[in-house]
PDB file of N, CA and C in Angstrom:
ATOM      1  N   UNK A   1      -5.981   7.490  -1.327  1.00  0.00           N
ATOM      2  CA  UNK A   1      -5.517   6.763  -0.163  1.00  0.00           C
ATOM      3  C   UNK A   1      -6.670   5.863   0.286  1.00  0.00           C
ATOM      4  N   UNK A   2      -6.300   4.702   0.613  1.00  0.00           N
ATOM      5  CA  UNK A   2      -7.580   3.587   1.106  1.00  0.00           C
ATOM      6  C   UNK A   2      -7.748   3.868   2.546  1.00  0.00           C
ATOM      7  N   UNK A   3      -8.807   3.550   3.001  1.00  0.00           N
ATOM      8  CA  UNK A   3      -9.377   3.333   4.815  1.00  0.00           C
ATOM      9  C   UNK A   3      -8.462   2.537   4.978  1.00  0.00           C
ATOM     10  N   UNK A   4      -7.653   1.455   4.694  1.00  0.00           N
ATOM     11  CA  UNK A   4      -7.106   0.953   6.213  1.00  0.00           C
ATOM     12  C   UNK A   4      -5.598   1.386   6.355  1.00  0.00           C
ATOM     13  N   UNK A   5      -5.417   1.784   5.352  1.00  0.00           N
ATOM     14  CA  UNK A   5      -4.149   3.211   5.489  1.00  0.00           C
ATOM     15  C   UNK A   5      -3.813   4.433   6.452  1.00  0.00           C
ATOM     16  N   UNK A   6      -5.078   5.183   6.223  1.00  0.00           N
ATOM     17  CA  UNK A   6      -6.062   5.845   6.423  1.00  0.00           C
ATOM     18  C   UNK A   6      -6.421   5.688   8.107  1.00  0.00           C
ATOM     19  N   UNK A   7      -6.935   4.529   8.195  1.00  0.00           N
ATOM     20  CA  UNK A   7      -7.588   4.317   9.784  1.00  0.00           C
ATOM     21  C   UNK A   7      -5.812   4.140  10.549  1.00  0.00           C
ATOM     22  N   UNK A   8      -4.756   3.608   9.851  1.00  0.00           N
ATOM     23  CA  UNK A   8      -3.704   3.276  10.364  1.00  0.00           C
ATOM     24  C   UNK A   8      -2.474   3.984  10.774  1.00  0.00           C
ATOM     25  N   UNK A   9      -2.932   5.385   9.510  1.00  0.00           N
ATOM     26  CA  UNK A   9      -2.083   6.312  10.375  1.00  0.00           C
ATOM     27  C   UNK A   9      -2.859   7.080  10.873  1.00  0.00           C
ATOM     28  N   UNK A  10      -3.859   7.752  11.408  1.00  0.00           N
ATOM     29  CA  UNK A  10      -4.876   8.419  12.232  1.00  0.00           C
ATOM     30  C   UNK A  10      -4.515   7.293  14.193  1.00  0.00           C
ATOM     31  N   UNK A  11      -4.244   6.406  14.143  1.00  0.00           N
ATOM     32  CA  UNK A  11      -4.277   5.214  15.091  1.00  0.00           C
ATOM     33  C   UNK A  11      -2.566   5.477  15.697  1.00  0.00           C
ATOM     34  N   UNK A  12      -1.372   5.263  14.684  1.00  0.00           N
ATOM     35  CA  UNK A  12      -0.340   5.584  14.765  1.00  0.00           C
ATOM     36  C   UNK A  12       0.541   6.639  15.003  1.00  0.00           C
ATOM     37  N   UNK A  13      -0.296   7.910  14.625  1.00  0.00           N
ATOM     38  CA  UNK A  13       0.294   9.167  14.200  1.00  0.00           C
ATOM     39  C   UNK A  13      -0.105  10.460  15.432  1.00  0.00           C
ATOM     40  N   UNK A  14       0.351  10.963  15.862  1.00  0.00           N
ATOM     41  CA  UNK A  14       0.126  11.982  16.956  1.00  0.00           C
ATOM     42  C   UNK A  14      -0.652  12.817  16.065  1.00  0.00           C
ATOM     43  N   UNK A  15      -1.800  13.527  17.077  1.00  0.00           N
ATOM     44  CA  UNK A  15      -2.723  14.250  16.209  1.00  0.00           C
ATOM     45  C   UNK A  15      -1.893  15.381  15.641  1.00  0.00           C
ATOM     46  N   UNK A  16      -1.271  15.973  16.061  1.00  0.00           N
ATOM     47  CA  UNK A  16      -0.485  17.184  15.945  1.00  0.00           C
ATOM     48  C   UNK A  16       0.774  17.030  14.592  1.00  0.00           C
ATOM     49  N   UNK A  17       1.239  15.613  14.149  1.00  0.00           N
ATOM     50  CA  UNK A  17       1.882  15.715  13.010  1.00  0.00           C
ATOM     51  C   UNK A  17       0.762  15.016  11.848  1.00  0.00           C
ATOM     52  N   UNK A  18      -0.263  14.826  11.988  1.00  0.00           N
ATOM     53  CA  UNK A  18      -1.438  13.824  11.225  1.00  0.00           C
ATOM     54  C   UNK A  18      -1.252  14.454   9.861  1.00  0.00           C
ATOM     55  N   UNK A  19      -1.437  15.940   9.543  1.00  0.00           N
ATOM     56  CA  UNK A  19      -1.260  16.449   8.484  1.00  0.00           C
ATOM     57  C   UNK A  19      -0.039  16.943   7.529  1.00  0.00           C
ATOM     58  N   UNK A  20       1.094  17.145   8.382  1.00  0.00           N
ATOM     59  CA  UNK A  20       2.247  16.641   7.555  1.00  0.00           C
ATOM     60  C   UNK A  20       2.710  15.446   7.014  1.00  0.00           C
ATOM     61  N   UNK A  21       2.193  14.196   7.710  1.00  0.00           N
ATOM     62  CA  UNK A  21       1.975  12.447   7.386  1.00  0.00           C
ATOM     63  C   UNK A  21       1.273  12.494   6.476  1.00  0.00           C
ATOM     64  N   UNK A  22       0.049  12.974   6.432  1.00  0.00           N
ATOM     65  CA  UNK A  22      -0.898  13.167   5.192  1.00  0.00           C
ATOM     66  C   UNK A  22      -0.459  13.785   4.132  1.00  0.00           C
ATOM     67  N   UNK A  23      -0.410  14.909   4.311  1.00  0.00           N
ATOM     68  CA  UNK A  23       0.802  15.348   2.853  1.00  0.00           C
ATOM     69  C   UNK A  23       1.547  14.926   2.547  1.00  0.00           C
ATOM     70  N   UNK A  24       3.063  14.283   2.958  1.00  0.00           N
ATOM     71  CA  UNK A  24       3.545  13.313   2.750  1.00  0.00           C
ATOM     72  C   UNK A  24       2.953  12.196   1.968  1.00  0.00           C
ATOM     73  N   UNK A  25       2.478  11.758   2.974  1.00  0.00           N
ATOM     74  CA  UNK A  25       1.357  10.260   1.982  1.00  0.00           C
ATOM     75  C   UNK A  25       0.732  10.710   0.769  1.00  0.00           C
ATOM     76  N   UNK A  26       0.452  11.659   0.526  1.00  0.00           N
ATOM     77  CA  UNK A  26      -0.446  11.911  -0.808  1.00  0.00           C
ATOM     78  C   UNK A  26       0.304  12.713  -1.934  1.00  0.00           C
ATOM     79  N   UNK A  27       1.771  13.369  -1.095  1.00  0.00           N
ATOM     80  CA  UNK A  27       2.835  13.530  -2.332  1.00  0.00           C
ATOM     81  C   UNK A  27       3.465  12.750  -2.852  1.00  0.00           C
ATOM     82  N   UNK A  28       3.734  11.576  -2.021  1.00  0.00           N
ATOM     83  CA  UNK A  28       4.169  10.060  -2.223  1.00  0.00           C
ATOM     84  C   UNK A  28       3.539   9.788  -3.463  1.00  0.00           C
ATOM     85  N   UNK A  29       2.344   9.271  -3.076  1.00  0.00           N
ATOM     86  CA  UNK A  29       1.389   8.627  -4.226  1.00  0.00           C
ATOM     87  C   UNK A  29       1.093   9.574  -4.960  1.00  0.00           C
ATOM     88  N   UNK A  30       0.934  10.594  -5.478  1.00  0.00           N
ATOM     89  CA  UNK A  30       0.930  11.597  -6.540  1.00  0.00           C
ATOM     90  C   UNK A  30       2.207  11.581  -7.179  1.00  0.00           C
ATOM     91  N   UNK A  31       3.500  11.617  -6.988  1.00  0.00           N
ATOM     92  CA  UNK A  31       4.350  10.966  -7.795  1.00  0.00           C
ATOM     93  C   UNK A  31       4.227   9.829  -7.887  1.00  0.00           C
ATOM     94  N   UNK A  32       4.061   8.574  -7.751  1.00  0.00           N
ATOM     95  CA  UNK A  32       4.201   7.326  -8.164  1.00  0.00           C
ATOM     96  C   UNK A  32       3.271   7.119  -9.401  1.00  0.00           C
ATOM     97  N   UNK A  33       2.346   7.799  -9.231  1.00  0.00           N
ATOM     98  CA  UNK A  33       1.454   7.633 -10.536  1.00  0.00           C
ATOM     99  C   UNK A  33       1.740   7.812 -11.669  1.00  0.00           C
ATOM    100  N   UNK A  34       2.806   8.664 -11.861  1.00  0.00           N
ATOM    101  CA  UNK A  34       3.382   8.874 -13.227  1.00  0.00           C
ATOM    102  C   UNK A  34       4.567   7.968 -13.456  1.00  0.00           C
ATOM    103  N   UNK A  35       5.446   7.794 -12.086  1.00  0.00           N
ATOM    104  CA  UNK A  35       6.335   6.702 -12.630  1.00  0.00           C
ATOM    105  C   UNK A  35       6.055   5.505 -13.074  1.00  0.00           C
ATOM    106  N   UNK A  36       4.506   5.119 -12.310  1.00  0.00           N
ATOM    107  CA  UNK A  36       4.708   3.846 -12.779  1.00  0.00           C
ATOM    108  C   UNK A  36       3.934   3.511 -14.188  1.00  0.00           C
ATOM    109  N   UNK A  37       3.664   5.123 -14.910  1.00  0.00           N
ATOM    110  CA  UNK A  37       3.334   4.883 -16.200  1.00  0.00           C
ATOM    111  C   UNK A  37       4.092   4.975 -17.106  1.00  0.00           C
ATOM    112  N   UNK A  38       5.516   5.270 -16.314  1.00  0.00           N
ATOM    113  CA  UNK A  38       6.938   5.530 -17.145  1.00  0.00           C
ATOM    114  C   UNK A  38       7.239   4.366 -17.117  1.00  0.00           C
ATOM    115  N   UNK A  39       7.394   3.012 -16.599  1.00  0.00           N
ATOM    116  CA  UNK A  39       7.505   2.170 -16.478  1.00  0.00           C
ATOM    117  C   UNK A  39       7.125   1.027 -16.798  1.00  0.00           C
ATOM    118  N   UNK A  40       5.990   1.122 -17.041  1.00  0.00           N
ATOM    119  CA  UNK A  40       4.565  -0.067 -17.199  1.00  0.00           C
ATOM    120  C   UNK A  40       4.401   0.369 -19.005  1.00  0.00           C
ATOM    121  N   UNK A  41       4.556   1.651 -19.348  1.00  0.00           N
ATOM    122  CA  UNK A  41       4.334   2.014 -20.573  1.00  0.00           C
ATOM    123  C   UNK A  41       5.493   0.744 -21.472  1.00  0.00           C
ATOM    124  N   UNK A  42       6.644   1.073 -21.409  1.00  0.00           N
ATOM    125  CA  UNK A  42       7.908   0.259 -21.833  1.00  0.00           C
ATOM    126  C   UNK A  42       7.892  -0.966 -21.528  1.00  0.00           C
ATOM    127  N   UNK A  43       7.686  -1.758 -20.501  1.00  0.00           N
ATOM    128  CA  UNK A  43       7.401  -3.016 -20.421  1.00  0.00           C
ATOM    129  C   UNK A  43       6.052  -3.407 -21.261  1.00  0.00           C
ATOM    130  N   UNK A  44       5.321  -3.091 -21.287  1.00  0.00           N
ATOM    131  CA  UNK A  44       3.909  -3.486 -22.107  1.00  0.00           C
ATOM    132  C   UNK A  44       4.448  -3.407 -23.550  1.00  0.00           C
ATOM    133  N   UNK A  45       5.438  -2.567 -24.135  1.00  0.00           N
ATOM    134  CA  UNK A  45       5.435  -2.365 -25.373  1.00  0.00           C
ATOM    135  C   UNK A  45       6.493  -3.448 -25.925  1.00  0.00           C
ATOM    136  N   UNK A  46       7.271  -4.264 -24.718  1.00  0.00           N
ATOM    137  CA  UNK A  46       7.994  -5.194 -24.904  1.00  0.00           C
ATOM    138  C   UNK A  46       7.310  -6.991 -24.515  1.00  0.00           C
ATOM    139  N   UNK A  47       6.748  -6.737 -23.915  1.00  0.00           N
ATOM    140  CA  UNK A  47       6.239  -8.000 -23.001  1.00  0.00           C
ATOM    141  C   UNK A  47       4.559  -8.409 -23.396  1.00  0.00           C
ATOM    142  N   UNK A  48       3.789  -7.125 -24.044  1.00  0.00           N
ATOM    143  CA  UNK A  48       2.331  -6.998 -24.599  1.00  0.00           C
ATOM    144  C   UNK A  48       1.397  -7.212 -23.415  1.00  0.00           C
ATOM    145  N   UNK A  49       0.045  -6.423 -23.670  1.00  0.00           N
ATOM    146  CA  UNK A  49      -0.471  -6.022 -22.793  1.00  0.00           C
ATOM    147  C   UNK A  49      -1.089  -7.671 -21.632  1.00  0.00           C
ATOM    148  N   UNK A  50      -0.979  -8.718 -22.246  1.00  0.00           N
ATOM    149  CA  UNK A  50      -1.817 -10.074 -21.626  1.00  0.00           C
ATOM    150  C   UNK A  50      -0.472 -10.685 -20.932  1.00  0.00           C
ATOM    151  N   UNK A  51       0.587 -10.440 -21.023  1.00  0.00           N
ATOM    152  CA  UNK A  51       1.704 -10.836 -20.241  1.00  0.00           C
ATOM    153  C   UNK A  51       1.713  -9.658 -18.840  1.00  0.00           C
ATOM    154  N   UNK A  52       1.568  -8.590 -19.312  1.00  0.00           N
ATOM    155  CA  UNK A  52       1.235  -7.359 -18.212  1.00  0.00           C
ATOM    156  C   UNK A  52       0.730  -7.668 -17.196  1.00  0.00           C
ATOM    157  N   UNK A  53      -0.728  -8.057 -17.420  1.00  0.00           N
ATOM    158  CA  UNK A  53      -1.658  -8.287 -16.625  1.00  0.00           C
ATOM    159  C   UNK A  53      -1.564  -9.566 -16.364  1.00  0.00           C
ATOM    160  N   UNK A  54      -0.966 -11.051 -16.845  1.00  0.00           N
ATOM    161  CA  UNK A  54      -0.690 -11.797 -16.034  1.00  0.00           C
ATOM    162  C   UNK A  54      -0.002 -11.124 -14.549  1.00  0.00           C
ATOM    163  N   UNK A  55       1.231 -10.884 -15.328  1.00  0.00           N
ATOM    164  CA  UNK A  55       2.324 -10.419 -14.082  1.00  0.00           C
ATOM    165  C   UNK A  55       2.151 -10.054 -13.111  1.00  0.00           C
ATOM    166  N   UNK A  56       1.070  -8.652 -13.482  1.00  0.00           N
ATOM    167  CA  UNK A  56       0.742  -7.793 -12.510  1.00  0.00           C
ATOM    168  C   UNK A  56       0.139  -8.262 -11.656  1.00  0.00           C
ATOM    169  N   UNK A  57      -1.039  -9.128 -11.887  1.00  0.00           N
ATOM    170  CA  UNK A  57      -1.914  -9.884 -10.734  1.00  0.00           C
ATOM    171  C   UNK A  57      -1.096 -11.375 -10.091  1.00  0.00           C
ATOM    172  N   UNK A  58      -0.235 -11.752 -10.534  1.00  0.00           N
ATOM    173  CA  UNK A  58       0.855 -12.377  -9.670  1.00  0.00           C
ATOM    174  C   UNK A  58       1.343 -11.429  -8.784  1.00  0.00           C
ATOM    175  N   UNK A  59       2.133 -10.382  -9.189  1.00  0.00           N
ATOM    176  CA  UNK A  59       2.256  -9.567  -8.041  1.00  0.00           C
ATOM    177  C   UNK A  59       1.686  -8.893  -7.114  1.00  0.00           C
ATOM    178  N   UNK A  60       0.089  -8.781  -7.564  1.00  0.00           N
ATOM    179  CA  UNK A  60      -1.077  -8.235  -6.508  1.00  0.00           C
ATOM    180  C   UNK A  60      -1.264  -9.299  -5.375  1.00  0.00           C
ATOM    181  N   UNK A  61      -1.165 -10.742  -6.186  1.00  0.00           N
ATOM    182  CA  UNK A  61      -1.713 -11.235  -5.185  1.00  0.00           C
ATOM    183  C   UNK A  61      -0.406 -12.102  -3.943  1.00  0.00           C
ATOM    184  N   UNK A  62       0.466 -12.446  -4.512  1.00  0.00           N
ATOM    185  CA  UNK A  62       1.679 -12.383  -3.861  1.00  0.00           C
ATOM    186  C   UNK A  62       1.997 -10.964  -2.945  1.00  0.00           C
ATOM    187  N   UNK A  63       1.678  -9.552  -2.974  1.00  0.00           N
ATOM    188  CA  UNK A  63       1.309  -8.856  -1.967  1.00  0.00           C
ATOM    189  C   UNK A  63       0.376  -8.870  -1.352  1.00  0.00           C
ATOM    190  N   UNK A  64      -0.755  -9.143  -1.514  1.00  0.00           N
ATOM    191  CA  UNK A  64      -1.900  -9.816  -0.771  1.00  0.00           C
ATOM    192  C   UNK A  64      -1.560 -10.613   0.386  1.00  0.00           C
ATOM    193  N   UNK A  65      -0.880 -11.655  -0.024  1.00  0.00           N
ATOM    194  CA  UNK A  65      -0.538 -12.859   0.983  1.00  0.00           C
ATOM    195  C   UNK A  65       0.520 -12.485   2.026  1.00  0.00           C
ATOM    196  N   UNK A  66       1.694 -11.547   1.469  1.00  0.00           N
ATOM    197  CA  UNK A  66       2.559 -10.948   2.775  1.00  0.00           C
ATOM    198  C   UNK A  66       2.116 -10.141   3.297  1.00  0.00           C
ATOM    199  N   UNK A  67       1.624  -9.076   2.445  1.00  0.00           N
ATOM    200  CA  UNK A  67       0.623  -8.312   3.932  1.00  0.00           C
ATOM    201  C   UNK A  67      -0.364  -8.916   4.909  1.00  0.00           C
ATOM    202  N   UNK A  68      -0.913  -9.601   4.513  1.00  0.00           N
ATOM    203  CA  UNK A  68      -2.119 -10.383   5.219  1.00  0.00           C
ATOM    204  C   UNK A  68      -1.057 -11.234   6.393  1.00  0.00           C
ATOM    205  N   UNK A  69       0.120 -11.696   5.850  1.00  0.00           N
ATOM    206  CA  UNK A  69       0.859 -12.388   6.618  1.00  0.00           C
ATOM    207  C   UNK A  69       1.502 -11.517   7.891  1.00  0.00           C
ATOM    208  N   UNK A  70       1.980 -10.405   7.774  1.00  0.00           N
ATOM    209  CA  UNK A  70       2.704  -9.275   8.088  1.00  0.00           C
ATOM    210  C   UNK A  70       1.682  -8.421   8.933  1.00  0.00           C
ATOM    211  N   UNK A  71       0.409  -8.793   9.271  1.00  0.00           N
ATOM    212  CA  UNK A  71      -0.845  -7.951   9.660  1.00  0.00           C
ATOM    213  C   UNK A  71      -0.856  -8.796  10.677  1.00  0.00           C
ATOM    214  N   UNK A  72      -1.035 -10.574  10.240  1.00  0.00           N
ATOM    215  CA  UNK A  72      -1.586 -11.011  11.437  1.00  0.00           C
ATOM    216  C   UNK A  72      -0.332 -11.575  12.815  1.00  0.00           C
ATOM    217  N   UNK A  73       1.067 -11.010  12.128  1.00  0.00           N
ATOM    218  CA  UNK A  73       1.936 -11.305  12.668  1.00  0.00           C
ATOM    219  C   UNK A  73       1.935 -10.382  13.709  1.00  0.00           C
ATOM    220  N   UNK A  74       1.631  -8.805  13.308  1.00  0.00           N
ATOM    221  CA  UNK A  74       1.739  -7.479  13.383  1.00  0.00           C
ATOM    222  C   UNK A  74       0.427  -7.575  15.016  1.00  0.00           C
ATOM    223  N   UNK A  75      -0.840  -8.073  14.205  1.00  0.00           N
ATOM    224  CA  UNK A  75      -2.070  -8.236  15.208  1.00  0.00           C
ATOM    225  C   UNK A  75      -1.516  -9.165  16.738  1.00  0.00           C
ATOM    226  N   UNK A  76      -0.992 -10.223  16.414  1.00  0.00           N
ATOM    227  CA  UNK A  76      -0.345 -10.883  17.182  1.00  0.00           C
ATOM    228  C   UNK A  76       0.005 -10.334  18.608  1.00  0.00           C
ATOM    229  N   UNK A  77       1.509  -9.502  18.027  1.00  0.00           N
ATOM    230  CA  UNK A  77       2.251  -8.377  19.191  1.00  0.00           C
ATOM    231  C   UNK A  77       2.218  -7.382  19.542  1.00  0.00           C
ATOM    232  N   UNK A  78       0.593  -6.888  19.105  1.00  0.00           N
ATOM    233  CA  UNK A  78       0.193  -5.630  19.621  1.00  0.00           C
ATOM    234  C   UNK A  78      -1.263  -5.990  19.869  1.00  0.00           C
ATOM    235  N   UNK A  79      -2.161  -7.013  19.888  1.00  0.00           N
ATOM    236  CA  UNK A  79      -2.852  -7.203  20.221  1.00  0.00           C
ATOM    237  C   UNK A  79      -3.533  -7.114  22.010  1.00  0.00           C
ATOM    238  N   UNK A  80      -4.035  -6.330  22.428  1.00  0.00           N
ATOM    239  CA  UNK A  80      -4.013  -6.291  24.203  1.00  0.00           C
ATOM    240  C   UNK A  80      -5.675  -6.577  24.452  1.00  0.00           C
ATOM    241  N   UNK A  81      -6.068  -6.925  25.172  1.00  0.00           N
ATOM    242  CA  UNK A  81      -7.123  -7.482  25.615  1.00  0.00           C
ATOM    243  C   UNK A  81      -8.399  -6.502  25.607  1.00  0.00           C
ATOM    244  N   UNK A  82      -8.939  -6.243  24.965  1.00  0.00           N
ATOM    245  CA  UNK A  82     -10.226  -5.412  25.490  1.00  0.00           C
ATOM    246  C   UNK A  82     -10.904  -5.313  26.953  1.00  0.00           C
ATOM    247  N   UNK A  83     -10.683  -3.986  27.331  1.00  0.00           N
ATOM    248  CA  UNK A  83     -11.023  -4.101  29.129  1.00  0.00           C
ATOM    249  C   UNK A  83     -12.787  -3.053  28.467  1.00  0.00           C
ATOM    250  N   UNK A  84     -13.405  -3.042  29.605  1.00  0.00           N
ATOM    251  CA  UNK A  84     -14.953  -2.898  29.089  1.00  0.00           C
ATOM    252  C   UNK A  84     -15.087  -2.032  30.853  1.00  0.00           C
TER     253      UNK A  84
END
């Protein structure tokens, strides 16, 4: 799991369900790891490994740009003023 995941549900999450969210989150991604070698295996063996990795980093970075988009939309309407 990355820090700003991480910092985001700790921020979001009532302390008291933090660790069922966490388990959750990390049974999540503990299955996905195998699907997406069920997946990625068969496409590579059709498409070859330099079409793969085109693709894939089209799609990294095309998620890059909506999250980043989706963050500062996000920062926007929850943004409140720092009082000191």
């Amino acid at each position: 799991m990355n820090v700003p995941v991480m910092a985001y549900v700790q921020e979001s999450i009532a302390p008291e369900m933090m660790g069922k969210v966490f388990s959750l989150l990390m049974t999540a991604m503990t299955l996905s790891m195998p699907i997406g070698l069920l997946v990625a295996g068969p496409v590579v063996e059709v498409i070859g490994v330099n079409t793969w990795f085109f693709w894939s980093g089209v799609a990294l970075i095309v998620n890059a740009v909506l999250c980043l988009i989706v963050t500062r939309r996000y920062d926007k309407v929850t943004m409140k003023p720092q009082v000191d």
